[in-house]
N, C-alpha and C. Protein backbone atom coordinates (compact mmCIF):
# COMPACT_ATOMS: atom_id res chain seq x y z
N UNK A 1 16.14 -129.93 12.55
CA UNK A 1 15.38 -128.77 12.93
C UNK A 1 15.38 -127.76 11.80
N UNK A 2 14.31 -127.03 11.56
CA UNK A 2 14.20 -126.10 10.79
C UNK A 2 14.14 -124.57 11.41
N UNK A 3 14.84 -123.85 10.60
CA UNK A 3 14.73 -122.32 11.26
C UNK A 3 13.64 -121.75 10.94
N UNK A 4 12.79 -121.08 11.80
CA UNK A 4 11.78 -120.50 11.25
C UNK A 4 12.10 -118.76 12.02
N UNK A 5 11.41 -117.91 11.53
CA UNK A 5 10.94 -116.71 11.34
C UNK A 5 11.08 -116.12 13.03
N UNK A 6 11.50 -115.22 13.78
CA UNK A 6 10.94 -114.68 15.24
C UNK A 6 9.46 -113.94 15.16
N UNK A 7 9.64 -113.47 13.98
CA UNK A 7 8.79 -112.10 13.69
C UNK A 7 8.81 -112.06 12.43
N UNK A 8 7.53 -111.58 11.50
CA UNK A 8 7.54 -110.84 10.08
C UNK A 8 7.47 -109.35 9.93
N UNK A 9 7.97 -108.53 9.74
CA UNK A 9 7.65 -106.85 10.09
C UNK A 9 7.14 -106.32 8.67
N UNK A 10 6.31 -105.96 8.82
CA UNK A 10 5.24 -105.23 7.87
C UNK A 10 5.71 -103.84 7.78
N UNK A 11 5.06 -102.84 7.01
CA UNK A 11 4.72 -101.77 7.20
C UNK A 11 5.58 -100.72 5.73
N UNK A 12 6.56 -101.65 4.82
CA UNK A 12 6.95 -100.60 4.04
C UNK A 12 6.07 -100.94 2.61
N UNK A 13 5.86 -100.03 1.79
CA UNK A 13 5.08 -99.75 0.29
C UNK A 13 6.61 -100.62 -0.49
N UNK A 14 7.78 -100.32 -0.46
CA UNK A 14 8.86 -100.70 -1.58
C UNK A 14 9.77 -101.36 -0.87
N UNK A 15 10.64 -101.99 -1.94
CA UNK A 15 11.85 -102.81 -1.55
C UNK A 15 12.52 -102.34 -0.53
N UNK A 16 13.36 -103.67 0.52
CA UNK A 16 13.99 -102.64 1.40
C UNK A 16 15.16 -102.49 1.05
N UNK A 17 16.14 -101.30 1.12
CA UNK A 17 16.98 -101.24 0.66
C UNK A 17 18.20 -101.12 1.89
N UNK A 18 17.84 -101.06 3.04
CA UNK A 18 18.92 -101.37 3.88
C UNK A 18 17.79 -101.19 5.43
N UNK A 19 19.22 -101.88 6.67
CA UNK A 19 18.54 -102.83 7.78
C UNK A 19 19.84 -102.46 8.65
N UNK A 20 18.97 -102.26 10.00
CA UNK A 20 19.88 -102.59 11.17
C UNK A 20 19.44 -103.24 12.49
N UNK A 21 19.88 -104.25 12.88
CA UNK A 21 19.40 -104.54 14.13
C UNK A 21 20.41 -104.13 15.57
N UNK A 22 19.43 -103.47 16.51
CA UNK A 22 19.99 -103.13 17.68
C UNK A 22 19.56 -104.23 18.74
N UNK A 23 20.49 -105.41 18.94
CA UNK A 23 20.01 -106.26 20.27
C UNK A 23 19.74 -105.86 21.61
N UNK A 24 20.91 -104.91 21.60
CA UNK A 24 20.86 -104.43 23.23
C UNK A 24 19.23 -103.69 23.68
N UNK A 25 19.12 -102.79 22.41
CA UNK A 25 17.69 -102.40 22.32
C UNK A 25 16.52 -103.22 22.00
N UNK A 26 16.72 -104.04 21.16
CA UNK A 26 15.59 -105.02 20.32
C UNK A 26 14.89 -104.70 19.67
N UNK A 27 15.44 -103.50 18.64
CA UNK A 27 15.29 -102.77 17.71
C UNK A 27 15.73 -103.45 15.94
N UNK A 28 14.53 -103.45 15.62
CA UNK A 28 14.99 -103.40 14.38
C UNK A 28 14.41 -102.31 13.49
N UNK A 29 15.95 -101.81 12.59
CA UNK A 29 15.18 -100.28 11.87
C UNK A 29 15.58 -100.85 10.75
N UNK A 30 14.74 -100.44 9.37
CA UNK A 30 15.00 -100.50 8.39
C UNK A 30 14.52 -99.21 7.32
N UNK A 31 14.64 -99.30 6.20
CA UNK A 31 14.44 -98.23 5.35
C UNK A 31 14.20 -99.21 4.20
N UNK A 32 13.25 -98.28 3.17
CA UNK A 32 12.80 -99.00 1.61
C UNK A 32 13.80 -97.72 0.92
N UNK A 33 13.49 -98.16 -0.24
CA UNK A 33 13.75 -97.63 -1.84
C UNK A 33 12.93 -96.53 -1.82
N UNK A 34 11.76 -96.07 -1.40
CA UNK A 34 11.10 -94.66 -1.40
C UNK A 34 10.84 -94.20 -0.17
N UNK A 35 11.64 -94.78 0.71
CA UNK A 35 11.53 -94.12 2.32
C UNK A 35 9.69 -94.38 3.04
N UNK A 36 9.42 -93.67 3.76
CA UNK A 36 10.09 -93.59 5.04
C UNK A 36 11.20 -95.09 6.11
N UNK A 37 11.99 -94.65 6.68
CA UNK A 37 12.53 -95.83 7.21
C UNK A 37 11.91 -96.40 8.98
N UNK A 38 11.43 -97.17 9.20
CA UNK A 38 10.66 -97.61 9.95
C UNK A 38 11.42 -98.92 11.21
N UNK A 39 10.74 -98.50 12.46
CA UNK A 39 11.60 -98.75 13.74
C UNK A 39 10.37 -99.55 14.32
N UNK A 40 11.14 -101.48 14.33
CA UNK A 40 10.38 -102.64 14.95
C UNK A 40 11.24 -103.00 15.92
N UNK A 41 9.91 -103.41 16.95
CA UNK A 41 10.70 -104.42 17.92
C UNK A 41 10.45 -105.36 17.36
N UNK A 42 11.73 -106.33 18.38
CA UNK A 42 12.13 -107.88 18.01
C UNK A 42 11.28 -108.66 17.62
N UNK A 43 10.17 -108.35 18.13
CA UNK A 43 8.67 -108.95 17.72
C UNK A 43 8.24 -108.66 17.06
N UNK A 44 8.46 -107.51 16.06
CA UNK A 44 7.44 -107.39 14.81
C UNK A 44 6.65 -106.24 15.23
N UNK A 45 6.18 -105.70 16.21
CA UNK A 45 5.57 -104.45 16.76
C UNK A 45 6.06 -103.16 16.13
N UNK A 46 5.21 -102.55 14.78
CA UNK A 46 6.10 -101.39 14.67
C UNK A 46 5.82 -100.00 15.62
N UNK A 47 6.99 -99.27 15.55
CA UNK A 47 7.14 -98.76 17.12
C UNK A 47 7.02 -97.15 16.51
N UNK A 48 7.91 -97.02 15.14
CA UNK A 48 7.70 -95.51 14.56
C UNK A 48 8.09 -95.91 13.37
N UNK A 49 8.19 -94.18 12.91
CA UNK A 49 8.46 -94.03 11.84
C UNK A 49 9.25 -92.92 11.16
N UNK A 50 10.47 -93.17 11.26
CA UNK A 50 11.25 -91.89 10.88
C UNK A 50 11.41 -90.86 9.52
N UNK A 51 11.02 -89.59 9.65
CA UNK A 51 10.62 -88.95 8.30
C UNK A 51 12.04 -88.22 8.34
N UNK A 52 12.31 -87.78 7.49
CA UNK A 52 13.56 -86.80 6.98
C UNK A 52 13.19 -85.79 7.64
N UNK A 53 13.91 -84.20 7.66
CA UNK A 53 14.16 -83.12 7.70
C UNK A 53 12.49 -82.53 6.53
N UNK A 54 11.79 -82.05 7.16
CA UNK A 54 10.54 -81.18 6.03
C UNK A 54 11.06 -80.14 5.14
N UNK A 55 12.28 -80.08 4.97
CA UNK A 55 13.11 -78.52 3.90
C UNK A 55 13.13 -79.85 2.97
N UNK A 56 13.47 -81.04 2.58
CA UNK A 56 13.79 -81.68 2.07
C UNK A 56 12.99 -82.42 1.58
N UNK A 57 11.26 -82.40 2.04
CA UNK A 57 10.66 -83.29 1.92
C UNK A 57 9.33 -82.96 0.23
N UNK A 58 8.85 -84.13 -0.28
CA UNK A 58 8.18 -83.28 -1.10
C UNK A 58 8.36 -83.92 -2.43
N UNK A 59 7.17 -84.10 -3.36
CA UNK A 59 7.63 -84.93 -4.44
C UNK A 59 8.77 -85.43 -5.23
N UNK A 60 8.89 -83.64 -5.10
CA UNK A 60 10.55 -83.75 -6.04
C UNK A 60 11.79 -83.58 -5.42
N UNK A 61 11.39 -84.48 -4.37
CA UNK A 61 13.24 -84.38 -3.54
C UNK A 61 12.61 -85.72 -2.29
N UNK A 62 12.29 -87.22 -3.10
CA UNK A 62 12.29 -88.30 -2.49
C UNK A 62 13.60 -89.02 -1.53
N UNK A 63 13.76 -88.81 -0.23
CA UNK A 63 14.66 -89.55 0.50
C UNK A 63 14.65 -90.83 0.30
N UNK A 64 15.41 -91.05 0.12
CA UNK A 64 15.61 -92.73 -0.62
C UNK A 64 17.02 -93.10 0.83
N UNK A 65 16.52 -93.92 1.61
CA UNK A 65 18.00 -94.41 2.67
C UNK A 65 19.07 -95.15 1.82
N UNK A 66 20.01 -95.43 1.88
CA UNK A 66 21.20 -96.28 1.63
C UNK A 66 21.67 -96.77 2.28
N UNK A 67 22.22 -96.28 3.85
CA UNK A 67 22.57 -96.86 5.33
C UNK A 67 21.81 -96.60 6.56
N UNK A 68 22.36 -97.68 6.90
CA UNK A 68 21.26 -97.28 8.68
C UNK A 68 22.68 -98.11 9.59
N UNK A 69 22.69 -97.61 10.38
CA UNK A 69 23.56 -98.06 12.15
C UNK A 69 23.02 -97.70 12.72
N UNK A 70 22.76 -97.99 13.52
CA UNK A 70 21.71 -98.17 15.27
C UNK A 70 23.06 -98.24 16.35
N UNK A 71 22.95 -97.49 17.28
CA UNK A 71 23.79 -97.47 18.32
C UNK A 71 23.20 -98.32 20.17
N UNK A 72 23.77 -98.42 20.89
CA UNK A 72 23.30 -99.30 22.03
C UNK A 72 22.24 -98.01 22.59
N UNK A 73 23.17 -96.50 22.55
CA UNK A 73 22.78 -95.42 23.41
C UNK A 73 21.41 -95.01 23.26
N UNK A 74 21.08 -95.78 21.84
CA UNK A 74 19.67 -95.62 21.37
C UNK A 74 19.47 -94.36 19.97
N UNK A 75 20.47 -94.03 19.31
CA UNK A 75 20.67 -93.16 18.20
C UNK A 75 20.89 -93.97 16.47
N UNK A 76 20.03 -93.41 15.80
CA UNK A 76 20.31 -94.38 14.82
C UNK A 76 20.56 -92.88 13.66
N UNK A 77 21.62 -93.62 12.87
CA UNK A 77 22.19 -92.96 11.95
C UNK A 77 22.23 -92.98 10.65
N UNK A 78 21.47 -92.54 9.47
CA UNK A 78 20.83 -92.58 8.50
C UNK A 78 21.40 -91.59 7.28
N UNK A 79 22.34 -92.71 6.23
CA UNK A 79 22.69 -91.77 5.00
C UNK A 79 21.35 -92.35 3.79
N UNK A 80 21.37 -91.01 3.25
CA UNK A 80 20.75 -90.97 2.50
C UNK A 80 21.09 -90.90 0.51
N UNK A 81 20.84 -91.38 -0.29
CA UNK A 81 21.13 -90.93 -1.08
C UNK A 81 21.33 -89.70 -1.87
N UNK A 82 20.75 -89.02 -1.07
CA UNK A 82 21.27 -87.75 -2.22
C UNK A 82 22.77 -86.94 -0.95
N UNK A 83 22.96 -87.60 -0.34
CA UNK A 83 24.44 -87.06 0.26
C UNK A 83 24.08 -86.56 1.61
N UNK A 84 23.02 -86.78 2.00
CA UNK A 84 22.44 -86.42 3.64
C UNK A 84 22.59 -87.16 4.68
N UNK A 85 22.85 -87.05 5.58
CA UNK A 85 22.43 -87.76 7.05
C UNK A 85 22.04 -87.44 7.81
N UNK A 86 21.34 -87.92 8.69
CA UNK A 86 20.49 -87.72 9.72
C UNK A 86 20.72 -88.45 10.79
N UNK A 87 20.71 -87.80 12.14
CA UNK A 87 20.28 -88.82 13.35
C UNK A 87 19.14 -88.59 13.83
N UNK A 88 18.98 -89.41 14.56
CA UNK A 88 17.42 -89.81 15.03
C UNK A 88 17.36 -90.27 16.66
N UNK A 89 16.72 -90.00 17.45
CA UNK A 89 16.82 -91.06 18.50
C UNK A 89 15.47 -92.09 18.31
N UNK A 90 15.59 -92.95 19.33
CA UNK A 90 14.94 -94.02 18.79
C UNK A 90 13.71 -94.26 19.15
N UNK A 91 13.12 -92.55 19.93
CA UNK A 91 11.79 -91.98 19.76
C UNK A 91 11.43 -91.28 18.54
N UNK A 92 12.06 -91.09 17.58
CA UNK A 92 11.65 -90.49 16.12
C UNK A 92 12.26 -89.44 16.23
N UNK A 93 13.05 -88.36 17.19
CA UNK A 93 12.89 -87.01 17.06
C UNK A 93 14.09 -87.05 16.19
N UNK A 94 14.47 -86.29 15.31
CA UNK A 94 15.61 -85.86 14.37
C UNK A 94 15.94 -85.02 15.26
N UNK A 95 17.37 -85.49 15.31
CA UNK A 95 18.69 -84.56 16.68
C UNK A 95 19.24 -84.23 15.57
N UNK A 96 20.03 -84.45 14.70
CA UNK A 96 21.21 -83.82 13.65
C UNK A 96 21.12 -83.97 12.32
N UNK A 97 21.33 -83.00 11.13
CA UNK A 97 21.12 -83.57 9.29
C UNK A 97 23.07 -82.80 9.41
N UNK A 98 23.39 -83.73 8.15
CA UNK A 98 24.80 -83.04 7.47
C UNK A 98 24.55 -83.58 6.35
N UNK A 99 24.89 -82.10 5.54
CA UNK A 99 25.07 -82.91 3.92
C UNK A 99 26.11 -83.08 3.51
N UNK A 100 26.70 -83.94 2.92
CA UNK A 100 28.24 -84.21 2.03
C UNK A 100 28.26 -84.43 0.59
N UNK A 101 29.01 -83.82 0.03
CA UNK A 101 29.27 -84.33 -1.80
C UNK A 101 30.14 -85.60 -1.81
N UNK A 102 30.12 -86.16 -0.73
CA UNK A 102 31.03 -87.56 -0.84
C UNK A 102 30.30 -88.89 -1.24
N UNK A 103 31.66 -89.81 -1.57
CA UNK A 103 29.97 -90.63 -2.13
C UNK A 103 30.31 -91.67 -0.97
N UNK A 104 29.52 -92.23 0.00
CA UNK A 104 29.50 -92.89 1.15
C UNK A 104 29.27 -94.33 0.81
N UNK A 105 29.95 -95.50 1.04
CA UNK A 105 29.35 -96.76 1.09
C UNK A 105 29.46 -97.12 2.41
C-alpha cells in the first residue's frame, strides 16, 4: 500500500516555516516565512487567517512566525520572530500579544 495525501492546503505566497495540527479540533494551522499564518481543516478547507497585532503591522516590521501550538480548548499560540507572541482563538480574534528579549526555540 501506498500513503497518499488526506488533503493538500493551499493558500500561503512563501515557505512554510512552522505547523500545528489540532486533532481534537481538525485543525490545521500553519505560518510561512512572510506571514500571514493560516487555519485549515483536516480537509484542506481554509477556514481563516490570522494577522498580527496592526501597531506592528506594515512594510517595515514583517511578522515572520517561528512557532505555532494549537490547544484542544481551541487557542493557538504564536511566537514570532522578532520576540512577540500572540494568542488567537480559533475564530481569528487576537485575545493576548507579549513581547520578550528572549530568544525562544
Amino acid at each position: 500500500d501506498f500513503a497518499t495525501p488526506r488533503a493538500v492546503l493551499t493558500g500561503h505566497d512563501y515557505e512554510i516555516t512552522c505547523a500545528a495540527i489540532c486533532a481534537e479540533l481538525g485543525l490545521v494551522i500553519s505560518g510561512s516565512k512572510e506571514g500571514p499564518c493560516l487555519i485549515h481543516s483536516m480537509n484542506g478547507d481554509l477556514l481563516r487567517t490570522l494577522e498580527g497585532p496592526e501597531r506592528l503591522q506594515g512594510p517595515e516590521c514583517c511578522l515572520r512566525p517561528k512557532l505555532i501550538q494549537a490547544s484542544r480548548e481551541g487557542h493557538c499560540v504564536i511566537y514570532y520572530e522578532n520576540g512577540l507572541f500572540c494568542v488567537f482563538s480559533v475564530n481569528g480574534r487576537l485575545q493576548a500579544t507579549m513581547e520578550t528579549d528572549d530568544k525562544i526555540r
